[in-house]
N, C-alpha and C. Protein backbone atom coordinates (compact mmCIF):
# COMPACT_ATOMS: atom_id res chain seq x y z
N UNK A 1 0.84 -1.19 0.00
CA UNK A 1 0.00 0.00 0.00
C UNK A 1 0.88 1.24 0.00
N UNK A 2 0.37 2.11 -1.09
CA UNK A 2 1.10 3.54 -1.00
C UNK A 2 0.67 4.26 -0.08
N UNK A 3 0.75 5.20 0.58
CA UNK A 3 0.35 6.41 1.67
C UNK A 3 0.50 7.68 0.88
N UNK A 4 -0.33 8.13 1.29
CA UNK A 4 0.12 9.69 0.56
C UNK A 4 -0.40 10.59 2.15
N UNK A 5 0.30 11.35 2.04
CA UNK A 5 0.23 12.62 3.02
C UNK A 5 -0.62 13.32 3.16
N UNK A 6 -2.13 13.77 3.81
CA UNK A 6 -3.12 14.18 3.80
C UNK A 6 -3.33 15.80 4.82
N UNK A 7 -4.52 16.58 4.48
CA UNK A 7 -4.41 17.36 5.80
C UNK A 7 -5.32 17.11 6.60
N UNK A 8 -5.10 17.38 7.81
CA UNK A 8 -5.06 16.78 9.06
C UNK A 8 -6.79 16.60 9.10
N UNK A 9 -7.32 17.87 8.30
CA UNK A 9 -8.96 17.90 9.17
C UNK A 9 -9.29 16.93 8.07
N UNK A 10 -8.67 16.61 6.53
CA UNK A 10 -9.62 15.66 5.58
C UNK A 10 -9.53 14.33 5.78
N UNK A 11 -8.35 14.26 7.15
CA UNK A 11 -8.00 13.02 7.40
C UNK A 11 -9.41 12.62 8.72
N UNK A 12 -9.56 13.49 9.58
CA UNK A 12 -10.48 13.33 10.17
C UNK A 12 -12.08 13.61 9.79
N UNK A 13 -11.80 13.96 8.59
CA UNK A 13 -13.63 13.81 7.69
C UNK A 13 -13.59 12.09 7.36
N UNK A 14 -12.44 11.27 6.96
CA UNK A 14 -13.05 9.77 7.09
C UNK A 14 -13.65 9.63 8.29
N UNK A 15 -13.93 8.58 8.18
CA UNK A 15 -15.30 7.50 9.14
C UNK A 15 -13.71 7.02 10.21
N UNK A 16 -12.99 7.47 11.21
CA UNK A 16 -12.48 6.38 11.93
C UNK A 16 -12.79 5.59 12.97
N UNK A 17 -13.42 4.54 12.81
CA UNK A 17 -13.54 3.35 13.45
C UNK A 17 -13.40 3.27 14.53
N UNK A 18 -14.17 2.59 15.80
CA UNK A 18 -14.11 2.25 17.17
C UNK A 18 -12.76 1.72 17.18
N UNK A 19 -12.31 0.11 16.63
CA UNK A 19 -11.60 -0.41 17.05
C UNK A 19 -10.28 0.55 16.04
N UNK A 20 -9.05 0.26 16.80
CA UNK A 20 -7.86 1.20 16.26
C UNK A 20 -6.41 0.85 17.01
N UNK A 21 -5.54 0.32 16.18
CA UNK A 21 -4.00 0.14 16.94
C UNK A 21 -3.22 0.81 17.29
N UNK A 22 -3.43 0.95 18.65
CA UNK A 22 -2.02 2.41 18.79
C UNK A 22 -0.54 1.77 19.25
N UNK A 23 0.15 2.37 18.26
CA UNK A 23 1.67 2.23 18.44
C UNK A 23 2.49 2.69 19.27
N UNK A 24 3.34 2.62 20.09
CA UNK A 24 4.19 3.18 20.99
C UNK A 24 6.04 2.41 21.25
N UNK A 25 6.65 3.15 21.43
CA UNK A 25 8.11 2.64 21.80
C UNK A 25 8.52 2.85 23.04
N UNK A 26 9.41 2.27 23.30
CA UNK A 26 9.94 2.13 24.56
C UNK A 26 11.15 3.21 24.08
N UNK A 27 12.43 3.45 25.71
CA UNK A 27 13.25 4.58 25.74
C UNK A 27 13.97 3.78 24.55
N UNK A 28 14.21 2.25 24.16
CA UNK A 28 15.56 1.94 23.23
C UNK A 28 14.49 1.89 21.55
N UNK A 29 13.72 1.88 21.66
CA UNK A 29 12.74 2.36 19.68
C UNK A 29 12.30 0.79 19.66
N UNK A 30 12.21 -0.37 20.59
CA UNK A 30 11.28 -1.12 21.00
C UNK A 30 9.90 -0.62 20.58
N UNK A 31 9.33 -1.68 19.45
CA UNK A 31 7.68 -0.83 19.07
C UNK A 31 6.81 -1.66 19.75
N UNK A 32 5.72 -0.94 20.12
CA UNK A 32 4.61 -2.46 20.79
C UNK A 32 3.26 -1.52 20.11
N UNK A 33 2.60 -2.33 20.28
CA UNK A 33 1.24 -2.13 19.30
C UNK A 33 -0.16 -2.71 20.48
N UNK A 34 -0.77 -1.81 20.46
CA UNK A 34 -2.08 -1.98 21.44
C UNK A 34 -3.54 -1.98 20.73
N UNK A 35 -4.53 -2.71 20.91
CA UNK A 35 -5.83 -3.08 20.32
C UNK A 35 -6.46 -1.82 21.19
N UNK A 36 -7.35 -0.84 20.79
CA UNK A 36 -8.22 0.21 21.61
C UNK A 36 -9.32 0.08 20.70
N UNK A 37 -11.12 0.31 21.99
CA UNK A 37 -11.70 0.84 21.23
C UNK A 37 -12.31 2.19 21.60
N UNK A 38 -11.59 2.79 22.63
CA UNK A 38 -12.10 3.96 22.74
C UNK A 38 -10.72 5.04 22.50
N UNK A 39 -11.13 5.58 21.38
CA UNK A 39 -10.10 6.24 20.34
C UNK A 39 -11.31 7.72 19.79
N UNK A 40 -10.84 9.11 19.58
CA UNK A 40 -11.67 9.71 19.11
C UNK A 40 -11.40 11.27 18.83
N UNK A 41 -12.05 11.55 17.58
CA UNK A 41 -11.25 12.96 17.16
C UNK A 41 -11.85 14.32 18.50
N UNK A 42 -10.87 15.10 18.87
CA UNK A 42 -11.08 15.72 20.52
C UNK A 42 -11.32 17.40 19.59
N UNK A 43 -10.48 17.82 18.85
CA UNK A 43 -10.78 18.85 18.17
C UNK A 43 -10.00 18.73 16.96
N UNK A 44 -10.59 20.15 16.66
CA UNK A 44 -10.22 20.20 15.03
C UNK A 44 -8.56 21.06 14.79
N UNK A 45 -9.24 22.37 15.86
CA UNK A 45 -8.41 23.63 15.45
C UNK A 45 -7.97 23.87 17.28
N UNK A 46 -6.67 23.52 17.67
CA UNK A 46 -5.98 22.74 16.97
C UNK A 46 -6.35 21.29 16.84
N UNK A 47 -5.42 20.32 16.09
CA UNK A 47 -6.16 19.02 15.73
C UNK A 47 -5.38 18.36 16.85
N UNK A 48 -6.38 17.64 17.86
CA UNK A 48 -6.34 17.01 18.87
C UNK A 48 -7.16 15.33 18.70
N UNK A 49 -6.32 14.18 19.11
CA UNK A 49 -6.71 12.97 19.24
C UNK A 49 -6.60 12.57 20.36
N UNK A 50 -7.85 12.06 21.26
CA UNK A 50 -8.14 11.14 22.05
C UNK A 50 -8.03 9.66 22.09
N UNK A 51 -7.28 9.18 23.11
CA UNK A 51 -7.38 7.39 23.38
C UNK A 51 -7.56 7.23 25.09
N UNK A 52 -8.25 6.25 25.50
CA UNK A 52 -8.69 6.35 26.71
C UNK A 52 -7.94 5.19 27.04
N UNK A 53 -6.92 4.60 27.99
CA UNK A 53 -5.91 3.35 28.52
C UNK A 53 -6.34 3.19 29.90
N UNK A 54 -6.59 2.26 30.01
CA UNK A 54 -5.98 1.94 31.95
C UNK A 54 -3.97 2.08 31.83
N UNK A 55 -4.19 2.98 33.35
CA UNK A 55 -2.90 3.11 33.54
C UNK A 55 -1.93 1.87 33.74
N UNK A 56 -2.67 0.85 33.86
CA UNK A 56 -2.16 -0.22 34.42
C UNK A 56 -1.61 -0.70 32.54
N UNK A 57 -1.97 -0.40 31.85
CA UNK A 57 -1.59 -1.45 30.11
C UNK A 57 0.29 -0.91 30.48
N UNK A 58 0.56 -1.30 29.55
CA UNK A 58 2.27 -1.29 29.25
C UNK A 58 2.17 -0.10 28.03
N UNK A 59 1.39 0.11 27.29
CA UNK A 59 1.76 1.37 26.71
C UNK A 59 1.19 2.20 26.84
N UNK A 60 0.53 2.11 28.02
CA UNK A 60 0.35 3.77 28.87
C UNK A 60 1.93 4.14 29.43
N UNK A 61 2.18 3.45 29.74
CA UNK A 61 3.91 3.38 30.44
C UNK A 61 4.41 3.82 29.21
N UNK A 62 4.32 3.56 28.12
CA UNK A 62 5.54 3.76 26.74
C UNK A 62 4.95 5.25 26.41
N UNK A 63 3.53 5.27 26.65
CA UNK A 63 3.45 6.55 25.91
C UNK A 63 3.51 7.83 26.93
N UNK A 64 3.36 7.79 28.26
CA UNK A 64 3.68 8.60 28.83
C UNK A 64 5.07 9.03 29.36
N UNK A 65 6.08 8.26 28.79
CA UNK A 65 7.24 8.15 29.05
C UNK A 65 7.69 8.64 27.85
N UNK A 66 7.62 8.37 26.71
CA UNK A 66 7.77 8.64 25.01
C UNK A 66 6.81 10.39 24.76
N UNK A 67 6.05 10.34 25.24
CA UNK A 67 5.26 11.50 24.96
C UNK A 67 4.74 11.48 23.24
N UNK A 68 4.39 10.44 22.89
CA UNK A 68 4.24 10.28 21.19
C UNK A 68 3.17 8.81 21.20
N UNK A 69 2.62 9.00 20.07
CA UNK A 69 1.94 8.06 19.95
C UNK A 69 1.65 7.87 18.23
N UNK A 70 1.20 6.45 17.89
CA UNK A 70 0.56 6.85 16.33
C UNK A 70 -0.50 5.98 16.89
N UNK A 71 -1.96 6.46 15.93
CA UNK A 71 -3.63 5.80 15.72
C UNK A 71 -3.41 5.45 14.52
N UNK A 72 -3.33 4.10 14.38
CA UNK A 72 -3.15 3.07 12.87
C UNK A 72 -5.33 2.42 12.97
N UNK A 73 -5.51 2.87 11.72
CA UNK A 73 -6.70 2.57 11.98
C UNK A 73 -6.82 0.41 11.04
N UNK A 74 -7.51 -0.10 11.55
CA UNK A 74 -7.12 -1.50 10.42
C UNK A 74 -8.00 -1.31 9.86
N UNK A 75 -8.41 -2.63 8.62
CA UNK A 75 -9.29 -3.31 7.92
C UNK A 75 -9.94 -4.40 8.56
N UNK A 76 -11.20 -4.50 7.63
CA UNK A 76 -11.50 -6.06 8.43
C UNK A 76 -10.60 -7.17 8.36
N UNK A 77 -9.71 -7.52 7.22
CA UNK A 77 -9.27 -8.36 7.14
C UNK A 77 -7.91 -8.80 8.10
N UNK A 78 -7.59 -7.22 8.86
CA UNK A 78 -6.49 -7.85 9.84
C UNK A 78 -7.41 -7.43 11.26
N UNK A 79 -8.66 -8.80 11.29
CA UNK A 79 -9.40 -8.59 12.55
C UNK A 79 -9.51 -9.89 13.42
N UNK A 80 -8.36 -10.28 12.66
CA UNK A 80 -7.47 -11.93 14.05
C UNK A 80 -6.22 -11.16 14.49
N UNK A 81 -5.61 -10.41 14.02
CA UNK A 81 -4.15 -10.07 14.58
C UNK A 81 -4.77 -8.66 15.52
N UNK A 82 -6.07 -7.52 15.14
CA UNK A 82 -6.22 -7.21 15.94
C UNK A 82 -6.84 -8.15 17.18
N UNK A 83 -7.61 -8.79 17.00
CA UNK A 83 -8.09 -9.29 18.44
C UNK A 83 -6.54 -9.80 19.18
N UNK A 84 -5.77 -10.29 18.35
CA UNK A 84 -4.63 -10.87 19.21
C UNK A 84 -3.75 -9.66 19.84
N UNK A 85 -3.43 -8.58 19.26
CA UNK A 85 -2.60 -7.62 20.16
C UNK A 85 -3.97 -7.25 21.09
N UNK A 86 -5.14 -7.47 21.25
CA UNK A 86 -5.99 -6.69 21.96
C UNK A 86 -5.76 -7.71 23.56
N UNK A 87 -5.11 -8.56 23.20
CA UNK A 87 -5.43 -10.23 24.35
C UNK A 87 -4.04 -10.77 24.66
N UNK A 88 -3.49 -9.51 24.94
CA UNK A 88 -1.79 -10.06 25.43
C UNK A 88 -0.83 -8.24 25.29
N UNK A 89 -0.34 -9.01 26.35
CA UNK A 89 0.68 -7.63 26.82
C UNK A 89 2.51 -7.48 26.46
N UNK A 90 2.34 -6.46 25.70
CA UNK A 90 4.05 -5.98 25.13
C UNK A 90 4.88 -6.03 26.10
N UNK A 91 4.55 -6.13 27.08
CA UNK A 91 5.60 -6.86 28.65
C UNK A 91 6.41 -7.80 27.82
N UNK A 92 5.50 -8.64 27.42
CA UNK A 92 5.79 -10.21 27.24
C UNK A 92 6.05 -10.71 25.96
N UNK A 93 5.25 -10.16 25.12
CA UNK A 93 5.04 -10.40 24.07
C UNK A 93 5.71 -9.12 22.79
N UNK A 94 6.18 -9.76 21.30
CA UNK A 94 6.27 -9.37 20.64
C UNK A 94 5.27 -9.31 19.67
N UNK A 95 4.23 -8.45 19.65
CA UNK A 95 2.99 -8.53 19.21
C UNK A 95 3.43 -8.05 17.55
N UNK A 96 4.39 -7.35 17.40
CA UNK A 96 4.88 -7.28 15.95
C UNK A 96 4.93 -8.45 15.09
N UNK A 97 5.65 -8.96 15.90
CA UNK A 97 6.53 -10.69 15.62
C UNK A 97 5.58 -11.57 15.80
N UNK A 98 4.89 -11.72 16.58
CA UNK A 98 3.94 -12.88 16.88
C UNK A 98 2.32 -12.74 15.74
N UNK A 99 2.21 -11.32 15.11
CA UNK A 99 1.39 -11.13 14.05
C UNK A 99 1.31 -11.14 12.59
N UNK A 100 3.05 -10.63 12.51
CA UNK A 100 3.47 -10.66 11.01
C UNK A 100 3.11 -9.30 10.67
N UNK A 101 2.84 -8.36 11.09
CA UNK A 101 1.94 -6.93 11.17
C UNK A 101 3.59 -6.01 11.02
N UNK A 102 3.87 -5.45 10.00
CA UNK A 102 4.69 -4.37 10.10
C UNK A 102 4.80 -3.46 10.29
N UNK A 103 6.19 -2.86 10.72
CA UNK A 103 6.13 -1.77 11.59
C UNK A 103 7.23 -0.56 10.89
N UNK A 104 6.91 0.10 10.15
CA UNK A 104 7.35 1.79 9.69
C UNK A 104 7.54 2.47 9.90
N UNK A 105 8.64 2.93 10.15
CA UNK A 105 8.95 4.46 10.72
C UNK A 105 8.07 5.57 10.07
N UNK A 106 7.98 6.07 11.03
CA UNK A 106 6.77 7.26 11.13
C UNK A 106 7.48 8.44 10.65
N UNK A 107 6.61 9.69 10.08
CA UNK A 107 7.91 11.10 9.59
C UNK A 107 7.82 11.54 10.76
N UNK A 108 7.31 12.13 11.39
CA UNK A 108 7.54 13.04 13.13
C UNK A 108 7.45 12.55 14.16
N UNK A 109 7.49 11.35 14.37
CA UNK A 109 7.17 10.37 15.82
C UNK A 109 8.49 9.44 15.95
N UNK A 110 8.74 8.80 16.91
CA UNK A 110 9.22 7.98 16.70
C UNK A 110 8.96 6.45 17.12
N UNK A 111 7.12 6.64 17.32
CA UNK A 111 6.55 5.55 17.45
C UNK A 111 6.09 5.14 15.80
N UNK A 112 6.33 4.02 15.38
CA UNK A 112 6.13 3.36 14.16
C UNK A 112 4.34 3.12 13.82
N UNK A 113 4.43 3.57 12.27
CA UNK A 113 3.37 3.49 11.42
C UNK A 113 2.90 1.42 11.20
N UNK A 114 1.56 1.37 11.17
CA UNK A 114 1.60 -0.50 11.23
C UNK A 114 1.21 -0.29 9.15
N UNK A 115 1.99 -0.25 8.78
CA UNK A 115 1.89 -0.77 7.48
C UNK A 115 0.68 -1.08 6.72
N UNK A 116 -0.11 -2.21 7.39
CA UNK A 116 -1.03 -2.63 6.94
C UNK A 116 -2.24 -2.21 7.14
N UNK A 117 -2.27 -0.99 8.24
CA UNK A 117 -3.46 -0.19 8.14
C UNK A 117 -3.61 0.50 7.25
N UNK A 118 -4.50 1.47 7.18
CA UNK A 118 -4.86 2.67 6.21
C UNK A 118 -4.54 3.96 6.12
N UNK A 119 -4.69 4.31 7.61
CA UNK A 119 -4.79 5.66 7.86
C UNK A 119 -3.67 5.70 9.55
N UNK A 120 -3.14 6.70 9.53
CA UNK A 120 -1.86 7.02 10.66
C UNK A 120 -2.17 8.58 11.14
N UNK A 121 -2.27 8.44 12.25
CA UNK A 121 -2.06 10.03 12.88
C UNK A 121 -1.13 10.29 13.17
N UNK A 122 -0.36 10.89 13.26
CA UNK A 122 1.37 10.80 14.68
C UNK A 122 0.64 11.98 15.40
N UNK A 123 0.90 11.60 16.91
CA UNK A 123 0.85 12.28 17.76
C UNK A 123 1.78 12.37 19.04
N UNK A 124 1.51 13.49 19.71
CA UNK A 124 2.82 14.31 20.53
C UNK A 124 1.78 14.08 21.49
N UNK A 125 1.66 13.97 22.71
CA UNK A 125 1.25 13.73 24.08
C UNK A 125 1.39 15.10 24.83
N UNK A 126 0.20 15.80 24.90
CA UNK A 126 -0.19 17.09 25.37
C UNK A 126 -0.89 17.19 26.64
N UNK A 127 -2.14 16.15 26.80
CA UNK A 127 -2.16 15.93 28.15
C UNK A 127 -2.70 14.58 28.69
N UNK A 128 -2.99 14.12 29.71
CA UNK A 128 -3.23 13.15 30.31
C UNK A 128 -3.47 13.65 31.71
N UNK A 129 -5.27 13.03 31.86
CA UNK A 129 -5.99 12.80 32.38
C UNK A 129 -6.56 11.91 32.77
N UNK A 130 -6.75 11.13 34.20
CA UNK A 130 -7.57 10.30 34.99
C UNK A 130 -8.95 10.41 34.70
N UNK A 131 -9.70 9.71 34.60
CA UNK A 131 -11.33 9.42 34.14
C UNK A 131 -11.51 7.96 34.99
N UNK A 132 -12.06 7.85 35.87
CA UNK A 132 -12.38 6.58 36.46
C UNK A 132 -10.94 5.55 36.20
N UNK A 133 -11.43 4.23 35.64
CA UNK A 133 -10.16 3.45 35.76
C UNK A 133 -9.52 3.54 34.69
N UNK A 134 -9.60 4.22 33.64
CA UNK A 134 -8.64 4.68 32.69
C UNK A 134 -8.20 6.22 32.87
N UNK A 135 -7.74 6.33 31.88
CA UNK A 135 -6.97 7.99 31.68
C UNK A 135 -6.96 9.00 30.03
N UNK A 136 -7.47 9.39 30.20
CA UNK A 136 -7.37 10.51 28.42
C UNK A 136 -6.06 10.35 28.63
N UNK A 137 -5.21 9.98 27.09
CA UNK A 137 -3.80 10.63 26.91
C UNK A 137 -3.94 11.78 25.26
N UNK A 138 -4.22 12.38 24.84
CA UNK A 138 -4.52 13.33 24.68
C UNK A 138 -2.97 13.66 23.95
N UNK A 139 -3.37 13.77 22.06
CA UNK A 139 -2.28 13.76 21.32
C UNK A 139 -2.59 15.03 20.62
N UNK A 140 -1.72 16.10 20.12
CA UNK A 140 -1.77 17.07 18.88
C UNK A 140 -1.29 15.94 17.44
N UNK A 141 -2.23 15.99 17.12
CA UNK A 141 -1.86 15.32 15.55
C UNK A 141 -1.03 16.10 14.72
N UNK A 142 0.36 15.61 14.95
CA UNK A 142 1.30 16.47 14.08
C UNK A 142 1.37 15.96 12.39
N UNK A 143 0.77 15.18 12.18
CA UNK A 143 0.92 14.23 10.49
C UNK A 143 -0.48 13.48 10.53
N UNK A 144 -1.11 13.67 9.44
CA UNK A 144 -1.82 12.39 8.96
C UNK A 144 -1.78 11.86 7.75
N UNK A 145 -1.68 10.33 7.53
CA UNK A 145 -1.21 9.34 6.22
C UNK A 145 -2.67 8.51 5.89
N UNK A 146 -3.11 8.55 4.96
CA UNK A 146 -4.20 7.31 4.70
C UNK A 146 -3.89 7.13 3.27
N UNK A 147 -4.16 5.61 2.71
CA UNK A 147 -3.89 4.76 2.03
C UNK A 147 -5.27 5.04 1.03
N UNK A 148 -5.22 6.05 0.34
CA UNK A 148 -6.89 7.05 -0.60
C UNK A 148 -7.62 5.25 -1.26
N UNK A 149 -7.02 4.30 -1.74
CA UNK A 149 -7.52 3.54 -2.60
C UNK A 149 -7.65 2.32 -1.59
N UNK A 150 -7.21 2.11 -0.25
CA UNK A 150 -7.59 1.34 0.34
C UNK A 150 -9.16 1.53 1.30
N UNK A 151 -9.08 2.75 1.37
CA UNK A 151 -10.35 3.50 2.31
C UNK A 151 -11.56 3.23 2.07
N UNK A 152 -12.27 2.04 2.26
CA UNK A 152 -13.77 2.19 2.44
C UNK A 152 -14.01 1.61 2.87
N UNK A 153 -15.71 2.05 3.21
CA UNK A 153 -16.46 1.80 4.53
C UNK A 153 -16.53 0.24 4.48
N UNK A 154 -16.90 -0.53 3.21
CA UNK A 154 -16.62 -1.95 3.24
C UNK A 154 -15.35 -2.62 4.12
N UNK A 155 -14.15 -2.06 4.16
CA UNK A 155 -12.80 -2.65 4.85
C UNK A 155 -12.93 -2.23 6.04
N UNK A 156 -13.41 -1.80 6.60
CA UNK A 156 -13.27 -1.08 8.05
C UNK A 156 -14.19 -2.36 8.90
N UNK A 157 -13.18 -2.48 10.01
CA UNK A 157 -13.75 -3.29 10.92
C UNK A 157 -14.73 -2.83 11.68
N UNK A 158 -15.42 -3.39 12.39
CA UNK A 158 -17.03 -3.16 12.90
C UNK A 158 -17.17 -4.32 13.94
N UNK A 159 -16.48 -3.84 15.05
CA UNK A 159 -17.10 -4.68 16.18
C UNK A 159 -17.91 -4.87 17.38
């Protein structure tokens, strides 16, 4: 899949999806990849992205430590490898490796793009907030990438 470089608000006029993989690295560029479904555009101007974590996951740890994040949105067809990063922890696991799911360096992050999605936000970690047993981590979308000929509502997972 090609990517082409989009702006930020036409990237958030697609449809993005409940379920969504967010990427994160550790201090050595270690990538781990997390299953979310509460993910969501926060504003426009400036362009702000929402993901809601228990503090307790392992890449709440990567991303509040990294201050960066990317929202890889999938297809239906990678909706076994998402359920599998959604059902095991980057502690332990190489959820890259154990999926076959590739991992791309990103242009302004240095948390990695998943290849086989569609659409990529990169985001910078602006704030973070407690909400019951999770937490807003709260990104400025510095880049958005979507894949124009892969994008439709048919491929998008729905769970």
């Amino acid at each position: 899949m090609s990517k082409v470089e989009v702006n930020i608000r036409e990237a958030y006029g697609f449809y993005l999806n409940l379920i969504t993989l967010i990427t994160s690295v550790d201090e050595n560029g270690k990538a781990n990849v997390m299953t979310i479904a509460w993910a969501f555009q926060f504003s426009s101007n400036p362009p702000l992205f929402g993901i809601l974590i228990s503090p307790k996951r392992y890449s709440y740890e990567l991303i509040t430590k990294t201050k960066e994040f990317v929202v890889n949105v999938p297809t239906k067809d990678l909706e076994e490898k998402v359920m599998f990063c959604g059902s095991c922890s980057g502690r332990t696991v190489d959820k890259f490796k154990e999926t076959g799911l590739t991992a791309v360096p990103a242009k302004r992050v240095k948390a990695p793009w998943i290849k086989e999605c569609i659409l990529h936000l990169e985001c910078k970690l602006v704030d973070v907030k407690p909400y019951g047993d999770h937490t807003l981590l709260l990104g400025e979308v510095l880049a958005a990438y979507v894949d124009k000929e892969a994008f439709s509502k048919e491929k998008l997972i729905f769970l």
